[in-house]
N, C-alpha and C. Protein backbone atom coordinates (compact mmCIF):
# COMPACT_ATOMS: atom_id res chain seq x y z
N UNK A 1 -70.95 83.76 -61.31
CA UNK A 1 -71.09 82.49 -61.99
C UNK A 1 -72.40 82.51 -62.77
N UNK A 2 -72.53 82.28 -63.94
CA UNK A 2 -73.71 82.31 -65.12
C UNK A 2 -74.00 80.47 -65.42
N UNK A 3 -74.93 80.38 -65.75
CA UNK A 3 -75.07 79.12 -66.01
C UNK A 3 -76.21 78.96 -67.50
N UNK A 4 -75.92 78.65 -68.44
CA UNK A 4 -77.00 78.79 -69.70
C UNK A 4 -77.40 76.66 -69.90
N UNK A 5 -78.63 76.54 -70.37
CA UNK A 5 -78.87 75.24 -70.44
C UNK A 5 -79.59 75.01 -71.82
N UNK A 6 -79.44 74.11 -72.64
CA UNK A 6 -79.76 73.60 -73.73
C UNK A 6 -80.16 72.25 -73.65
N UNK A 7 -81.18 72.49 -74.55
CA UNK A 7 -81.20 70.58 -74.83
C UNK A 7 -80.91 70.22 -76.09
N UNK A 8 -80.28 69.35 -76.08
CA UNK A 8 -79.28 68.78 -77.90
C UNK A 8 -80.29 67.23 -78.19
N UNK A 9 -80.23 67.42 -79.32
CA UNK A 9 -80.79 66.32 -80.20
C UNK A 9 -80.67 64.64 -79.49
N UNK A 10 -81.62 64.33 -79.31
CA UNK A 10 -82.16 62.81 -78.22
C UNK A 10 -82.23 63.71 -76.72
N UNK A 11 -82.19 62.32 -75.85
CA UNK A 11 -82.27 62.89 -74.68
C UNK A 11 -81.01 63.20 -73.45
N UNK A 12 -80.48 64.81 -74.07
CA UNK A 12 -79.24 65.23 -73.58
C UNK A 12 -79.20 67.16 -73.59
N UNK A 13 -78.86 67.12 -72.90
CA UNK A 13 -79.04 68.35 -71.96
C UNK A 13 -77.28 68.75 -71.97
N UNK A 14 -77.56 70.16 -72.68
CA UNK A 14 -75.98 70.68 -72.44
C UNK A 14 -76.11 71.78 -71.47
N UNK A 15 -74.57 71.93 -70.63
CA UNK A 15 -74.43 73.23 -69.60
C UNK A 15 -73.47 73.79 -69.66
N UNK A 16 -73.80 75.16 -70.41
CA UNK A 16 -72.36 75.94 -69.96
C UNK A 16 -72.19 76.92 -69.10
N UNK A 17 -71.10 76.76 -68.16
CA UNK A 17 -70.78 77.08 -66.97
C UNK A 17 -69.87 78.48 -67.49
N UNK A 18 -70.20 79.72 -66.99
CA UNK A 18 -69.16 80.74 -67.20
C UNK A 18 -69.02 81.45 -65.58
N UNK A 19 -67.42 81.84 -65.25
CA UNK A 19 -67.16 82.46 -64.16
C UNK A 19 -66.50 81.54 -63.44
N UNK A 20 -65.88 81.52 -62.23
CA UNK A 20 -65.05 80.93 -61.14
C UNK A 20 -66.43 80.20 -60.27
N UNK A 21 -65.73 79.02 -60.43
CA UNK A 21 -66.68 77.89 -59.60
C UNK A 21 -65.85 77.91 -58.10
N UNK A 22 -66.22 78.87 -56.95
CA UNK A 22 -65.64 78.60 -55.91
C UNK A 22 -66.80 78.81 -55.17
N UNK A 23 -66.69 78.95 -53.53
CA UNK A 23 -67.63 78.77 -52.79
C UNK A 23 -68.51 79.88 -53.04
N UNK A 24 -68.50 81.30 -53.36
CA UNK A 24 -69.19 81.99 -54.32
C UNK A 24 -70.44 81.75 -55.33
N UNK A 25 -69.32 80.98 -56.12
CA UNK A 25 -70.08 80.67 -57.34
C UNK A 25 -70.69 79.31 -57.27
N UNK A 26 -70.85 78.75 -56.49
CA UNK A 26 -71.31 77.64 -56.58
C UNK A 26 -72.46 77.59 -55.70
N UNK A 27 -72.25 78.48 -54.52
CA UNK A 27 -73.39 79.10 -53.79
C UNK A 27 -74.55 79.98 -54.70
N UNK A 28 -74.12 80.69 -55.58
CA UNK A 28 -75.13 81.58 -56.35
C UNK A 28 -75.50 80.17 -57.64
N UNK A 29 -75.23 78.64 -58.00
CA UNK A 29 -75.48 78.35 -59.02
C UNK A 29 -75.57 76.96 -58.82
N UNK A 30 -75.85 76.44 -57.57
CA UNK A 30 -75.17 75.07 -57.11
C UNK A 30 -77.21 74.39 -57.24
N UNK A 31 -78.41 75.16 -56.53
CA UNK A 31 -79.55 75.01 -56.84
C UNK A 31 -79.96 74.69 -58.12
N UNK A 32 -80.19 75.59 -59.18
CA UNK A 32 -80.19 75.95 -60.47
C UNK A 32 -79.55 74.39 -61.31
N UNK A 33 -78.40 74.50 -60.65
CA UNK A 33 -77.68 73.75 -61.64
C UNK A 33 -77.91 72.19 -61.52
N UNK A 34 -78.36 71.30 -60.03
CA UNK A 34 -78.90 70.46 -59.40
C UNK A 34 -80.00 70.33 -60.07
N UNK A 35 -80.53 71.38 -59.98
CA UNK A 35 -82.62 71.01 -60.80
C UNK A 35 -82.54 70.97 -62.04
N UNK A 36 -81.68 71.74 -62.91
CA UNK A 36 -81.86 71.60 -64.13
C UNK A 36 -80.85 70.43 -64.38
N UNK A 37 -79.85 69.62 -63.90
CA UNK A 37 -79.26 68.48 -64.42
C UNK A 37 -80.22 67.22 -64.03
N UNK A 38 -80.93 66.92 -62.24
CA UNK A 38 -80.88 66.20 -61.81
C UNK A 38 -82.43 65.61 -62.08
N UNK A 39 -83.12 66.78 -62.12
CA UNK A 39 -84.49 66.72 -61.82
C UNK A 39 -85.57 66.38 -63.38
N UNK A 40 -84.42 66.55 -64.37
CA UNK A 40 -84.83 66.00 -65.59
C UNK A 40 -84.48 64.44 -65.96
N UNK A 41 -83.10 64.44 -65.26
CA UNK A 41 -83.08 62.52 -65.39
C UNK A 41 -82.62 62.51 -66.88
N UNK A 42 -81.89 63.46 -67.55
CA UNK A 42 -81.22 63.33 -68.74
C UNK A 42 -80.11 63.09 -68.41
N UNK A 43 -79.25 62.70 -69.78
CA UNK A 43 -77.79 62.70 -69.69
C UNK A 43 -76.60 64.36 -69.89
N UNK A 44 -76.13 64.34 -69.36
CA UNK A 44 -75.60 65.92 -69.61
C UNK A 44 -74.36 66.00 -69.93
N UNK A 45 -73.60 66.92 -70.79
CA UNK A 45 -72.28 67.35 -71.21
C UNK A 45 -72.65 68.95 -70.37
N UNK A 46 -71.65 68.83 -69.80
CA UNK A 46 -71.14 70.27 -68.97
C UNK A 46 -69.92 70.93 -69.97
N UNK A 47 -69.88 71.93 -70.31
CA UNK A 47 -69.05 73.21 -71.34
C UNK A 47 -68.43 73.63 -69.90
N UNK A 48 -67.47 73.37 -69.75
CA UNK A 48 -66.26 74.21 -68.66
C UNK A 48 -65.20 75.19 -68.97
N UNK A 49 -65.78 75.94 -70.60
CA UNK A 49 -64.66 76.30 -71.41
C UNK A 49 -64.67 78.07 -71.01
N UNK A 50 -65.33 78.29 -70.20
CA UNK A 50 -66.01 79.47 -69.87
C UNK A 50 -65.50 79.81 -67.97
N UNK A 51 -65.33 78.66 -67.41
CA UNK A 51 -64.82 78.53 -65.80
C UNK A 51 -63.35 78.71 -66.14
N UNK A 52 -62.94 79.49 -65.56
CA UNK A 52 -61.14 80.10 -65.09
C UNK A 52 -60.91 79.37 -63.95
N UNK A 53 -62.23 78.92 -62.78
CA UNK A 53 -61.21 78.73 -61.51
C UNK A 53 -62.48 78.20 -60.87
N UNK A 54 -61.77 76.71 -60.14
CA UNK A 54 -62.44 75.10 -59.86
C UNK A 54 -61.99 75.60 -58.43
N UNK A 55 -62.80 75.43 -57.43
CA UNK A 55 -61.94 74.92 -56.27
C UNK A 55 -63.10 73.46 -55.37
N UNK A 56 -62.46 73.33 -54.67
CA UNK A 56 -63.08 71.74 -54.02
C UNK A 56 -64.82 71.98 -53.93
N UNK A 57 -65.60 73.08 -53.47
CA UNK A 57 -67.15 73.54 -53.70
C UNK A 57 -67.73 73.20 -54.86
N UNK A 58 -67.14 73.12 -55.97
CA UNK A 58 -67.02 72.97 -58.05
C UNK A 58 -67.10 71.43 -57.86
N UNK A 59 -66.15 70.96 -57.37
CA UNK A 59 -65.77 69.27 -57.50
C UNK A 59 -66.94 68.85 -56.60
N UNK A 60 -66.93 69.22 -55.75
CA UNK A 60 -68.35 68.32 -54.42
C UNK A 60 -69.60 68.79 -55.46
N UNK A 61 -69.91 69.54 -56.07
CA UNK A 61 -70.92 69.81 -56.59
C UNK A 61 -71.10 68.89 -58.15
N UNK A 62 -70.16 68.69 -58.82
CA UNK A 62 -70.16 67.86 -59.73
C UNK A 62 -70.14 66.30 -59.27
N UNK A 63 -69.66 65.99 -58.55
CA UNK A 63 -69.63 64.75 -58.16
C UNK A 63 -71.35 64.73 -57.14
N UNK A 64 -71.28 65.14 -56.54
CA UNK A 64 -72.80 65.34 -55.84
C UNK A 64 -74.09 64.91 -57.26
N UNK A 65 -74.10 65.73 -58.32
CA UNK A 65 -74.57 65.58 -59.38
C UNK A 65 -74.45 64.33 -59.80
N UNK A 66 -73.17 64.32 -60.27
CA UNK A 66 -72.93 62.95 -61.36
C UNK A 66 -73.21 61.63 -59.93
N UNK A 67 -73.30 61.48 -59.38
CA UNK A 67 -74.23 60.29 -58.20
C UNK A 67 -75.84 60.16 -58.33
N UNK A 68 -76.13 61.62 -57.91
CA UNK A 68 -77.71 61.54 -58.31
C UNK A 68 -78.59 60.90 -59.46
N UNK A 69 -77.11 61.52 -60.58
CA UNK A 69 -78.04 61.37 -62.08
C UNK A 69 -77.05 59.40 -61.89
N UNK A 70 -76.63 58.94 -61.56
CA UNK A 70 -76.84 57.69 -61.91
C UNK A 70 -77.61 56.82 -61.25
N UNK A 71 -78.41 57.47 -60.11
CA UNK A 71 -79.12 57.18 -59.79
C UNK A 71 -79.97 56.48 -60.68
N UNK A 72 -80.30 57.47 -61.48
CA UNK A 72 -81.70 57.77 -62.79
C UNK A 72 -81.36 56.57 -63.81
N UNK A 73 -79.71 56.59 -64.02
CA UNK A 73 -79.61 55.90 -65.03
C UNK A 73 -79.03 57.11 -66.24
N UNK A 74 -78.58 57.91 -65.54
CA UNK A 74 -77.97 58.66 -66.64
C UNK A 74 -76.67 59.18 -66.57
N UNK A 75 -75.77 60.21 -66.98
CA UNK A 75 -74.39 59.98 -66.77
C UNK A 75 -74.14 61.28 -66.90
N UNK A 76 -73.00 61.84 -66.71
CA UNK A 76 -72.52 63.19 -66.80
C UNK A 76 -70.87 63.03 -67.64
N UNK A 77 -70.74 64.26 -68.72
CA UNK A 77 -69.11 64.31 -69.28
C UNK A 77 -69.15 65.71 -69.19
N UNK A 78 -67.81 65.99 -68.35
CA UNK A 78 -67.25 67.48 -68.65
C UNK A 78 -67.04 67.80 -69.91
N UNK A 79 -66.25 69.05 -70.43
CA UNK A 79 -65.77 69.20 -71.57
C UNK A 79 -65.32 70.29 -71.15
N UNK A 80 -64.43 70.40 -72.26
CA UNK A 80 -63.86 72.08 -72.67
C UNK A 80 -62.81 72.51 -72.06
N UNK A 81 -62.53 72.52 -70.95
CA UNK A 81 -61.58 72.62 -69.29
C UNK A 81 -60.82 73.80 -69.81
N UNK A 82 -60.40 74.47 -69.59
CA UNK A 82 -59.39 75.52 -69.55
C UNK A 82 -57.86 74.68 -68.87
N UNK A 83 -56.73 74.74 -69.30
CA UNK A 83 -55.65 74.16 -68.98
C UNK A 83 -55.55 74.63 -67.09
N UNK A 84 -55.75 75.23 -66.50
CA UNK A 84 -55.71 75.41 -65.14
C UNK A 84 -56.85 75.06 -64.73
N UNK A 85 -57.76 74.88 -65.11
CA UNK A 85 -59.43 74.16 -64.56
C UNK A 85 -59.03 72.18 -64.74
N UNK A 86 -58.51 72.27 -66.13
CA UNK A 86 -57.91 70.96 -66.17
C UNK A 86 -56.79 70.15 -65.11
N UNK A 87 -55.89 71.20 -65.33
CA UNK A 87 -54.99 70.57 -63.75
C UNK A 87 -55.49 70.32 -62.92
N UNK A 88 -56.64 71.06 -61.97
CA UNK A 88 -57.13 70.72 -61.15
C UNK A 88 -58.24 69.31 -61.09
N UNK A 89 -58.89 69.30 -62.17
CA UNK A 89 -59.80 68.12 -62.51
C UNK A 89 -58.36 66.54 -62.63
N UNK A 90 -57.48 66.87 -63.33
CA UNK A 90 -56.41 65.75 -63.24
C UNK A 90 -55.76 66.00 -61.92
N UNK A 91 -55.73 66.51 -61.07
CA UNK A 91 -54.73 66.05 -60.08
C UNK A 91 -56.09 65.67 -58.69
N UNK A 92 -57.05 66.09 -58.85
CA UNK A 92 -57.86 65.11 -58.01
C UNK A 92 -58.32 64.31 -58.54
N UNK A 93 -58.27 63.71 -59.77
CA UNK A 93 -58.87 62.42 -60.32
C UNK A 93 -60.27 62.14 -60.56
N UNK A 94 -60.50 63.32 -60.88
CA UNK A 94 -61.88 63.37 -61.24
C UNK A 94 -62.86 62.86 -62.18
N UNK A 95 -61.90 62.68 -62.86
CA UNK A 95 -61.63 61.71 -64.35
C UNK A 95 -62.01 59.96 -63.66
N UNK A 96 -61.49 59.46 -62.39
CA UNK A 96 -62.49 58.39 -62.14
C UNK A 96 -63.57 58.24 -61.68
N UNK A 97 -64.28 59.22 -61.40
CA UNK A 97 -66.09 59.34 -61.08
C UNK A 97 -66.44 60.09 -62.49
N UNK A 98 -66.10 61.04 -63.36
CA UNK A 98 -66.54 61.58 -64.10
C UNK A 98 -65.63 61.91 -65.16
N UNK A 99 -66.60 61.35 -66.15
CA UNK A 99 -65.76 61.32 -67.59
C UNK A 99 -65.58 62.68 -68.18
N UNK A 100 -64.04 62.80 -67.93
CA UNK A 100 -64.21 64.26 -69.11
C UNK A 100 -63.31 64.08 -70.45
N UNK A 101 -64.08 65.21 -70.82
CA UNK A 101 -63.59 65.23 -72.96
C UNK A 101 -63.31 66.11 -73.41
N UNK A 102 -62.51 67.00 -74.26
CA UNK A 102 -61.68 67.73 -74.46
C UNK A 102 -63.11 69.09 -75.82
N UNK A 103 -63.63 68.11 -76.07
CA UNK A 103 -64.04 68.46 -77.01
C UNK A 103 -66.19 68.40 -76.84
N UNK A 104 -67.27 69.07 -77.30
CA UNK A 104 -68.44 69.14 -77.37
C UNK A 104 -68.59 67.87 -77.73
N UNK A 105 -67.83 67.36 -79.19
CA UNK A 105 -68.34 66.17 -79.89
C UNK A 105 -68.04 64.84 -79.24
N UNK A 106 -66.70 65.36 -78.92
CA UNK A 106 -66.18 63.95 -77.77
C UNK A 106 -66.91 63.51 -76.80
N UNK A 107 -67.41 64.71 -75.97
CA UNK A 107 -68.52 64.31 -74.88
C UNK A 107 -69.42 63.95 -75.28
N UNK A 108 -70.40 64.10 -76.11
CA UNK A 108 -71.60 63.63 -76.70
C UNK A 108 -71.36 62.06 -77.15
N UNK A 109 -70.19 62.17 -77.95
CA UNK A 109 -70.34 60.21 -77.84
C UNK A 109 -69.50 59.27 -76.63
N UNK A 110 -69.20 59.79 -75.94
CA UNK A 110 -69.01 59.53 -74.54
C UNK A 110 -70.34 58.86 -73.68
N UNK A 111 -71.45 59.42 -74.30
CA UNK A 111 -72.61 59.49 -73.20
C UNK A 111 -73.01 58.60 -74.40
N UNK A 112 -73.10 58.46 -75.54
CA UNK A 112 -73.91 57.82 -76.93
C UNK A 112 -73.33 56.36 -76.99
N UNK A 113 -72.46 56.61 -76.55
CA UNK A 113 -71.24 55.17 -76.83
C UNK A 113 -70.95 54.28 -75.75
């Protein structure tokens, strides 16, 4: 599991996630990925266009996240999903704790809007 981080124009923080988010990968990226979303108190679009394979370790870890950061006052949108990363995000409903968007631009005014 690779994890690259950007910061985009205002105060928003992009992440793209490459490799299988399972207990593996979420163990080698679950730290990393906590400090650099949580510990800045930005808003973040996560790139999922790069993850092949979600399992429940992926979801506790995004939702774990997206709680913290509203803590702050800030918000989290997926993006990108791969059609089998997507099934899994729609059939646990992940979509009602965390907004996801099909698209970079979609997520960005998701969090703007």
């Amino acid at each position: 599991m690779d994890m690259d981080v950007t910061e985009i124009d205002g105060p928003l923080t992009h992440i793209r996630l490459t490799g299988r988010l399972d207990s593996p990968g979420v163990d080698r990226i679950e730290i990393k990925f906590t400090a650099a979303v949580v510990s800045r108190g930005r808003s973040v679009v996560v790139d999922l266009s790069g993850v092949d394979f979600l399992a429940s370790m992926g979801i506790r870890m995004f939702i774990a996240t997206a709680r913290a950061l509203h803590l702050k006052g800030s918000k989290m949108v997926l993006f990108g999903a791969t059609d089998a990363v997507f099934s899994v995000l729609e059939h646990v409903a992940l979509d009602q704790i965390i907004p996801i968007a099909a698209t970079e631009a979609e997520a960005i005014e998701r969090l703007r809007g």
